[in-house]
PDB file of N, CA and C in Angstrom:
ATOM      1  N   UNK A   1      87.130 131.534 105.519  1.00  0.00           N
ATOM      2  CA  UNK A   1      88.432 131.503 104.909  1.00  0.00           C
ATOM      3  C   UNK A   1      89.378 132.426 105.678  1.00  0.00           C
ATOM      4  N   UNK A   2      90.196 131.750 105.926  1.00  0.00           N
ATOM      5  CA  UNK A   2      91.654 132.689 106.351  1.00  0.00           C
ATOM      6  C   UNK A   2      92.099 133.837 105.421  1.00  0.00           C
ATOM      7  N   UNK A   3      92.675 135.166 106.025  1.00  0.00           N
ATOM      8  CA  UNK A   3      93.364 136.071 104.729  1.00  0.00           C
ATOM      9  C   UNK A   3      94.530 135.507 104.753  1.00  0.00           C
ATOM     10  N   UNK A   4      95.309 134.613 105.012  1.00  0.00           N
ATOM     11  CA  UNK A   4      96.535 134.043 104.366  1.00  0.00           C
ATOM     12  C   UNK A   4      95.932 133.169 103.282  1.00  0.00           C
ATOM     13  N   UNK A   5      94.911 132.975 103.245  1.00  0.00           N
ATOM     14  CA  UNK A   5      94.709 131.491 102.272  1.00  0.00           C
ATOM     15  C   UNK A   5      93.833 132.615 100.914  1.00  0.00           C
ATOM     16  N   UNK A   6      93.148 134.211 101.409  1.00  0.00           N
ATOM     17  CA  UNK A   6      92.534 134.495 100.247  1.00  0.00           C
ATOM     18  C   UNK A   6      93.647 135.437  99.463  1.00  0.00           C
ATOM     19  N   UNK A   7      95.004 135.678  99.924  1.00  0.00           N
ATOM     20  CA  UNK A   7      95.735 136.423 100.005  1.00  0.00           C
ATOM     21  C   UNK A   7      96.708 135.436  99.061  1.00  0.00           C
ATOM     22  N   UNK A   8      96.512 133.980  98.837  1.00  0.00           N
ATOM     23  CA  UNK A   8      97.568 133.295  98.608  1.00  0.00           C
ATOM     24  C   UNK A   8      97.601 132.981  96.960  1.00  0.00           C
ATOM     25  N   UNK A   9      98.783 132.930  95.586  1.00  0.00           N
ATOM     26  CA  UNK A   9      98.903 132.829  94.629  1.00  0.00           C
ATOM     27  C   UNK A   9      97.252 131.374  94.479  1.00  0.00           C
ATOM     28  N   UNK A  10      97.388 130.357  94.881  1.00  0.00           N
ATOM     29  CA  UNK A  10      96.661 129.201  94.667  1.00  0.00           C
ATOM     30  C   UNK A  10      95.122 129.777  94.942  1.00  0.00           C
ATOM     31  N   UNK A  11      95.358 130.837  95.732  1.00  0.00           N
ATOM     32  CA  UNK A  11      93.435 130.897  96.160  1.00  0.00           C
ATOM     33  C   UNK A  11      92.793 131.863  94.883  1.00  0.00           C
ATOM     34  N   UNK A  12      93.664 132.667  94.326  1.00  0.00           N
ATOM     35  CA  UNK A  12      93.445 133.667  93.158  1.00  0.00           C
ATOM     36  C   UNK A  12      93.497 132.775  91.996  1.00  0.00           C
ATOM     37  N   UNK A  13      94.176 131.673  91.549  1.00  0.00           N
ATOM     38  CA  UNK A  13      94.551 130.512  90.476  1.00  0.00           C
ATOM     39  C   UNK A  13      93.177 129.896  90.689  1.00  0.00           C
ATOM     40  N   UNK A  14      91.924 129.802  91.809  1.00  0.00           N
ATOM     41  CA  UNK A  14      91.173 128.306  91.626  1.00  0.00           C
ATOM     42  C   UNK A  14      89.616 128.648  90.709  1.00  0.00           C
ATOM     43  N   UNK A  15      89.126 128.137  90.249  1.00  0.00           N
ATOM     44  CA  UNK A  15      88.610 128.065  89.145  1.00  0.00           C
ATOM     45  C   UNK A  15      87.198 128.362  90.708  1.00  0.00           C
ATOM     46  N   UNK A  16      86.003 128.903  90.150  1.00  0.00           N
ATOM     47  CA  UNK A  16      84.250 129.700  90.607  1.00  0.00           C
ATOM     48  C   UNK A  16      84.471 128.338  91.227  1.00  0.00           C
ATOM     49  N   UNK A  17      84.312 127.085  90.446  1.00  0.00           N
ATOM     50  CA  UNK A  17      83.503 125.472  90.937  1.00  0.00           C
ATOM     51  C   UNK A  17      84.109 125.253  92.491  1.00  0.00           C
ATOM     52  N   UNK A  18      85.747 125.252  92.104  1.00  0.00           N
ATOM     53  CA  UNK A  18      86.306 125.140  93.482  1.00  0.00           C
ATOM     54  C   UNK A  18      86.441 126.222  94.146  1.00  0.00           C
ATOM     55  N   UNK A  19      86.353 127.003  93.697  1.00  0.00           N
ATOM     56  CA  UNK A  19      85.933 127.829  95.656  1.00  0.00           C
ATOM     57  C   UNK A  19      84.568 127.732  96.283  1.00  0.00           C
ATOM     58  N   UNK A  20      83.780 127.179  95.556  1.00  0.00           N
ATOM     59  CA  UNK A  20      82.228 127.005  95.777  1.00  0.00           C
ATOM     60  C   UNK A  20      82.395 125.621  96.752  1.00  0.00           C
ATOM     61  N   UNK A  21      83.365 124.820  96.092  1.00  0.00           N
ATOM     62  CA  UNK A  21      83.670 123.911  96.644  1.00  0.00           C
ATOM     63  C   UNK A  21      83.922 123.603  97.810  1.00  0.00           C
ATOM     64  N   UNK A  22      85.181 123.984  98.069  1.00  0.00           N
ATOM     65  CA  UNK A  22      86.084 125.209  99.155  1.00  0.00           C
ATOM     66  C   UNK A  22      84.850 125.009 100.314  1.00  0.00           C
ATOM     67  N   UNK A  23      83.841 126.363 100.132  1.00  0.00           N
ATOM     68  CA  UNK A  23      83.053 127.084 101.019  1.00  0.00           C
ATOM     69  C   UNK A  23      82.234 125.747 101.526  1.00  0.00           C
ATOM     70  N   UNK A  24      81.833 124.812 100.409  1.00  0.00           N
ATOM     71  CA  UNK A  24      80.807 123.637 100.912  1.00  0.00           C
ATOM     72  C   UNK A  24      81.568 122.845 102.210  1.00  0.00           C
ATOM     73  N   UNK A  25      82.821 122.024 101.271  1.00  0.00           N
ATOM     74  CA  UNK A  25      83.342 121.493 102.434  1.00  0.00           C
ATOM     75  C   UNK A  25      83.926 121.898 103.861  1.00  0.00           C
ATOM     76  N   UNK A  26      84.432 123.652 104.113  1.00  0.00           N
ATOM     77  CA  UNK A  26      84.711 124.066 105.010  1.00  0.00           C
ATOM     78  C   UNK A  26      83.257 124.352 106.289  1.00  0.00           C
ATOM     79  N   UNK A  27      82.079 124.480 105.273  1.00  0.00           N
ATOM     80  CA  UNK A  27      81.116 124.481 106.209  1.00  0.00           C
ATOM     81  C   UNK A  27      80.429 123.343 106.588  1.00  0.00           C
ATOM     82  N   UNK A  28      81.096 121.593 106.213  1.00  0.00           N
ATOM     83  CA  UNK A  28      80.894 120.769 106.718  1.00  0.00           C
ATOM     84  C   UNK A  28      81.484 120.165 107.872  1.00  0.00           C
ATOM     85  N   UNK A  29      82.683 121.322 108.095  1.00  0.00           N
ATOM     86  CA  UNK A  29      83.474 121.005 109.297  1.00  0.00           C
ATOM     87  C   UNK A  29      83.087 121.650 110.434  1.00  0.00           C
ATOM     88  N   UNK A  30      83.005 121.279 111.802  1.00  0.00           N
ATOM     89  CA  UNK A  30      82.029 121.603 112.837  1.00  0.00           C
ATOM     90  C   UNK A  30      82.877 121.360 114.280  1.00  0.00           C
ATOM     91  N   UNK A  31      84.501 121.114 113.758  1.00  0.00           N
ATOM     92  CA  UNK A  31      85.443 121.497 114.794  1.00  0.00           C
ATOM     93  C   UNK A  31      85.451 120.322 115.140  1.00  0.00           C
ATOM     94  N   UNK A  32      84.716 119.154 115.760  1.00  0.00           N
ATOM     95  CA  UNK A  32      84.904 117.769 116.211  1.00  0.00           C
ATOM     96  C   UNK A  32      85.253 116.584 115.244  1.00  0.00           C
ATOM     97  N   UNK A  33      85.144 116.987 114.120  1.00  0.00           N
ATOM     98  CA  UNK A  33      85.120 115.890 113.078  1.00  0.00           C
ATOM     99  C   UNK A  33      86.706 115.800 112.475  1.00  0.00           C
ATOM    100  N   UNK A  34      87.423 116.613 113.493  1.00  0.00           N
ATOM    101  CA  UNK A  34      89.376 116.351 112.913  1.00  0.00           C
ATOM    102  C   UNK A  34      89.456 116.678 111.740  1.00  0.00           C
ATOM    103  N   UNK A  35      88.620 117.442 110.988  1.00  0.00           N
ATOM    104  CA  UNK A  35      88.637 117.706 109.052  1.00  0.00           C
ATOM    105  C   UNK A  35      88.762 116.127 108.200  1.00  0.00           C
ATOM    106  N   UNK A  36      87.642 115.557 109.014  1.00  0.00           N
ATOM    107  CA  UNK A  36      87.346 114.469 108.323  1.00  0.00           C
ATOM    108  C   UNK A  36      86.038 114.426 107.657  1.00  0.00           C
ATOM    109  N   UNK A  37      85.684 114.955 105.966  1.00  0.00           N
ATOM    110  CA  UNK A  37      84.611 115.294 105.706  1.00  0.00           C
ATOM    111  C   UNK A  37      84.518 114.563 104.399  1.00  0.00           C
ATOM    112  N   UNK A  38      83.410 113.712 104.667  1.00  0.00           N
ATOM    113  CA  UNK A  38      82.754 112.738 103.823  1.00  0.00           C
ATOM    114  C   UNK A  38      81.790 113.770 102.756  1.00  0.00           C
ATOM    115  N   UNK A  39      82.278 113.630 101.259  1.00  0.00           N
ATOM    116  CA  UNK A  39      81.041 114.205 100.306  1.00  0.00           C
ATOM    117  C   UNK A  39      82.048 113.594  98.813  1.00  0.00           C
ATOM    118  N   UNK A  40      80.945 113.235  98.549  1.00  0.00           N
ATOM    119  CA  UNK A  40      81.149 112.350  97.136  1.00  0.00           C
ATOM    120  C   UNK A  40      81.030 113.061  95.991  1.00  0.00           C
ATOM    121  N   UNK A  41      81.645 113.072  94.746  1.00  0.00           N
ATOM    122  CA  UNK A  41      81.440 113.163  93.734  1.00  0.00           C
ATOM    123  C   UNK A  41      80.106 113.922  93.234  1.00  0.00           C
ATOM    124  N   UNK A  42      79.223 112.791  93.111  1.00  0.00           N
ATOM    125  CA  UNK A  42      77.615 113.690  92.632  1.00  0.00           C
ATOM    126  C   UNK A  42      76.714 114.319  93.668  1.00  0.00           C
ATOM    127  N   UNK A  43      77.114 113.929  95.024  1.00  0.00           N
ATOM    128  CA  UNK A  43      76.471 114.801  96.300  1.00  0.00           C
ATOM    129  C   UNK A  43      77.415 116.035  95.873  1.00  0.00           C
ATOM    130  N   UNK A  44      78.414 116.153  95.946  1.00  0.00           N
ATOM    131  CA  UNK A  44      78.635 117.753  95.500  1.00  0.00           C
ATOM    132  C   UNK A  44      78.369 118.209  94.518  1.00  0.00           C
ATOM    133  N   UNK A  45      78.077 117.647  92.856  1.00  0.00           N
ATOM    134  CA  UNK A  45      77.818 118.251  92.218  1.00  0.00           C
ATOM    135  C   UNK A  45      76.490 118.830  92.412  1.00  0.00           C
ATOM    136  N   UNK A  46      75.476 117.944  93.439  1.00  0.00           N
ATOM    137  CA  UNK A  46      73.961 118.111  93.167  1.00  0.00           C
ATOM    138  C   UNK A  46      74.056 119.459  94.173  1.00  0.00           C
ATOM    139  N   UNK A  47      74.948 119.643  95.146  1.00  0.00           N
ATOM    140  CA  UNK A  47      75.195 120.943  95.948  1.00  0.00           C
ATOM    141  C   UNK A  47      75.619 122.116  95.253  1.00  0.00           C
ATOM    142  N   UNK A  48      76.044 121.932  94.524  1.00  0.00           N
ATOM    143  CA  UNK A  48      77.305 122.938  93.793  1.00  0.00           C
ATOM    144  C   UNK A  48      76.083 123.328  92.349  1.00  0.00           C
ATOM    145  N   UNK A  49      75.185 122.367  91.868  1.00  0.00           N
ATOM    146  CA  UNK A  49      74.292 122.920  91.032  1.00  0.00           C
ATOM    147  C   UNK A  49      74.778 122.200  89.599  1.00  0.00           C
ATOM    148  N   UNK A  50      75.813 121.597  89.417  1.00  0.00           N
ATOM    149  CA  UNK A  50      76.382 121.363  88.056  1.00  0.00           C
ATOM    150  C   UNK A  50      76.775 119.823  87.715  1.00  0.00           C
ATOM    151  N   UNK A  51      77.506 119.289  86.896  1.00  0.00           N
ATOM    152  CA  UNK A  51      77.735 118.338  86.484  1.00  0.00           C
ATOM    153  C   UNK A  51      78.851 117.522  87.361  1.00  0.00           C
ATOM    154  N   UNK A  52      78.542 115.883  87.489  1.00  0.00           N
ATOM    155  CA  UNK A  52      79.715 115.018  88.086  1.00  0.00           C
ATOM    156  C   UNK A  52      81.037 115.546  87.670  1.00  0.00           C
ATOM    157  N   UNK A  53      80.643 115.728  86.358  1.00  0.00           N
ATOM    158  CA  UNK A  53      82.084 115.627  85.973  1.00  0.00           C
ATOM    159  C   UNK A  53      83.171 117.770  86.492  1.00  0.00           C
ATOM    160  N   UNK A  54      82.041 118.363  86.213  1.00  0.00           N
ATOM    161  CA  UNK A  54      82.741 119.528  86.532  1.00  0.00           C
ATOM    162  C   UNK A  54      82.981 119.601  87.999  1.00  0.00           C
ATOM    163  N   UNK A  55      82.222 118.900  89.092  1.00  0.00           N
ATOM    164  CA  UNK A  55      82.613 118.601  90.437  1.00  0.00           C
ATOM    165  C   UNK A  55      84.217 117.861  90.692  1.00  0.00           C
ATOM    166  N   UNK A  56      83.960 116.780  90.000  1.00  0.00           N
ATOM    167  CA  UNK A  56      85.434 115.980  89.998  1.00  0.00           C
ATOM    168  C   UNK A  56      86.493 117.140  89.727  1.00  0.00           C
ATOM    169  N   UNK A  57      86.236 117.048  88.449  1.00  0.00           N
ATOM    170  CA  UNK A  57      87.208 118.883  88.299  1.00  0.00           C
ATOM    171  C   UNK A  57      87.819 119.666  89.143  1.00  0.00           C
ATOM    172  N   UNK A  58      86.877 119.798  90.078  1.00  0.00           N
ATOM    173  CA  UNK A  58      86.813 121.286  91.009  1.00  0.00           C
ATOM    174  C   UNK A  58      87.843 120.072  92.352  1.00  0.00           C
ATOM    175  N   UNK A  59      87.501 118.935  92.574  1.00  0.00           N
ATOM    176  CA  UNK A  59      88.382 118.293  93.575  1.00  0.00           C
ATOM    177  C   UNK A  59      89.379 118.487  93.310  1.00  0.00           C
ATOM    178  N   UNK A  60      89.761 117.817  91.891  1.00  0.00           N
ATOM    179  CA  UNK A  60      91.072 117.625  92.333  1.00  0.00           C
ATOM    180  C   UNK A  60      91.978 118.701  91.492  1.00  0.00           C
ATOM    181  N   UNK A  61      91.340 119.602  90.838  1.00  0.00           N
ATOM    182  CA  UNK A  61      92.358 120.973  91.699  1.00  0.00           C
ATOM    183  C   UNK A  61      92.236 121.715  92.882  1.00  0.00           C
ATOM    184  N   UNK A  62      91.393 121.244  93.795  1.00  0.00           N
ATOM    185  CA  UNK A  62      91.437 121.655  95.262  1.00  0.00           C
ATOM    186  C   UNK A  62      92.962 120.631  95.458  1.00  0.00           C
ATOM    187  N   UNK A  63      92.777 119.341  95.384  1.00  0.00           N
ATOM    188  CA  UNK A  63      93.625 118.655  95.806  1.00  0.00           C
ATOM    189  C   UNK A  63      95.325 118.798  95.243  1.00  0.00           C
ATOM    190  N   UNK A  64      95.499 119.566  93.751  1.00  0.00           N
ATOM    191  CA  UNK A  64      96.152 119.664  93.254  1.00  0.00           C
ATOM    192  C   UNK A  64      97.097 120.865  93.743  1.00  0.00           C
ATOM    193  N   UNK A  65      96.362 121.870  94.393  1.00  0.00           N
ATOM    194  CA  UNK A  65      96.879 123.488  94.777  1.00  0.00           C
ATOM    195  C   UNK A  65      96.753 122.936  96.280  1.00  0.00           C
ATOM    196  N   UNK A  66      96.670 121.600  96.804  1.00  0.00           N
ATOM    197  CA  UNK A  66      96.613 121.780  98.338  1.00  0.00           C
ATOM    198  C   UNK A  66      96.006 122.113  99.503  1.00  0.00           C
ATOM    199  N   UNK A  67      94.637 122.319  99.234  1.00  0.00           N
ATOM    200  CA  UNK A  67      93.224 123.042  99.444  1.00  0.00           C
ATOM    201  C   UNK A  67      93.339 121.290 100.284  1.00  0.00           C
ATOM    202  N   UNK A  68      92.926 120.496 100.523  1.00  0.00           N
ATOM    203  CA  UNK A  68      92.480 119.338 100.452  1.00  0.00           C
ATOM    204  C   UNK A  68      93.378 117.938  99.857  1.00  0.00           C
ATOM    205  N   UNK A  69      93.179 116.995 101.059  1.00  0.00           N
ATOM    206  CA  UNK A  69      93.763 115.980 100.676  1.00  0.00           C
ATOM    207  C   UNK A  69      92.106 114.747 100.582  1.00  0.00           C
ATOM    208  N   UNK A  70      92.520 113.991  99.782  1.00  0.00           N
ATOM    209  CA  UNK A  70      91.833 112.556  99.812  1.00  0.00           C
ATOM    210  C   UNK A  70      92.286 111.545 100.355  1.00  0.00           C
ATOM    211  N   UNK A  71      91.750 111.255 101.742  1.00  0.00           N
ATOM    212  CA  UNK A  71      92.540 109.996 102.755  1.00  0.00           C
ATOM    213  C   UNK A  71      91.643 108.342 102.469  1.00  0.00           C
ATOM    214  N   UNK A  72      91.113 108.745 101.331  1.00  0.00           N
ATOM    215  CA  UNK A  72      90.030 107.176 100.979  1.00  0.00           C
ATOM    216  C   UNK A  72      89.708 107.241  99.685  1.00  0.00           C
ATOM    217  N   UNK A  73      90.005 106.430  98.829  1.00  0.00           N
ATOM    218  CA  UNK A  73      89.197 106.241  97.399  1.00  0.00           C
ATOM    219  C   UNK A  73      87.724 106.417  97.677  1.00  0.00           C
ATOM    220  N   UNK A  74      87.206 106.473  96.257  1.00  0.00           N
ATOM    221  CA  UNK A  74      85.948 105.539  96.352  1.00  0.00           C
ATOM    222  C   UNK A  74      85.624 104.602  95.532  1.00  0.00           C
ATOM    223  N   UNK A  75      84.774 103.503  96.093  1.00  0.00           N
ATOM    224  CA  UNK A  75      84.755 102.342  95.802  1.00  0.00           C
ATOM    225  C   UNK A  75      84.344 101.959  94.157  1.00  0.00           C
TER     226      UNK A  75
END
């Protein structure tokens, strides 16, 4: 994590799930992949330890505070 981003009103606002979150998907990025990172719904919850539904949660207030965009539904 950047100290502009732990330093920032939104990074102090995000709920344990999503910064857990946060840490998963930033360590799925590996510099070649353009921050194009594939993880679904119950693959993160089964990472994260908790429920589909508290995963969904944790997205889309990542997505809500700007942490993360979603460039694909799912099906």
């Amino acid at each position: 994590m950047y100290d502009y981003e732990r330093e920032s009103p939104a990074w102090r606002s995000l709920s344990g799930y999503a910064v857990k979150l946060l840490i998963a998907l930033r360590g799925r990025c590996f510099g070649f992949n353009n921050g194009e990172i594939k993880l679904g719904v119950r693959a993160a919850a089964e990472e994260l330890g908790t429920s589909p539904h508290t995963a969904g949660r944790a997205f889309t207030e990542l997505q809500a505070k700007g942490f993360i965009r979603c460039t694909r539904a799912s099906l």
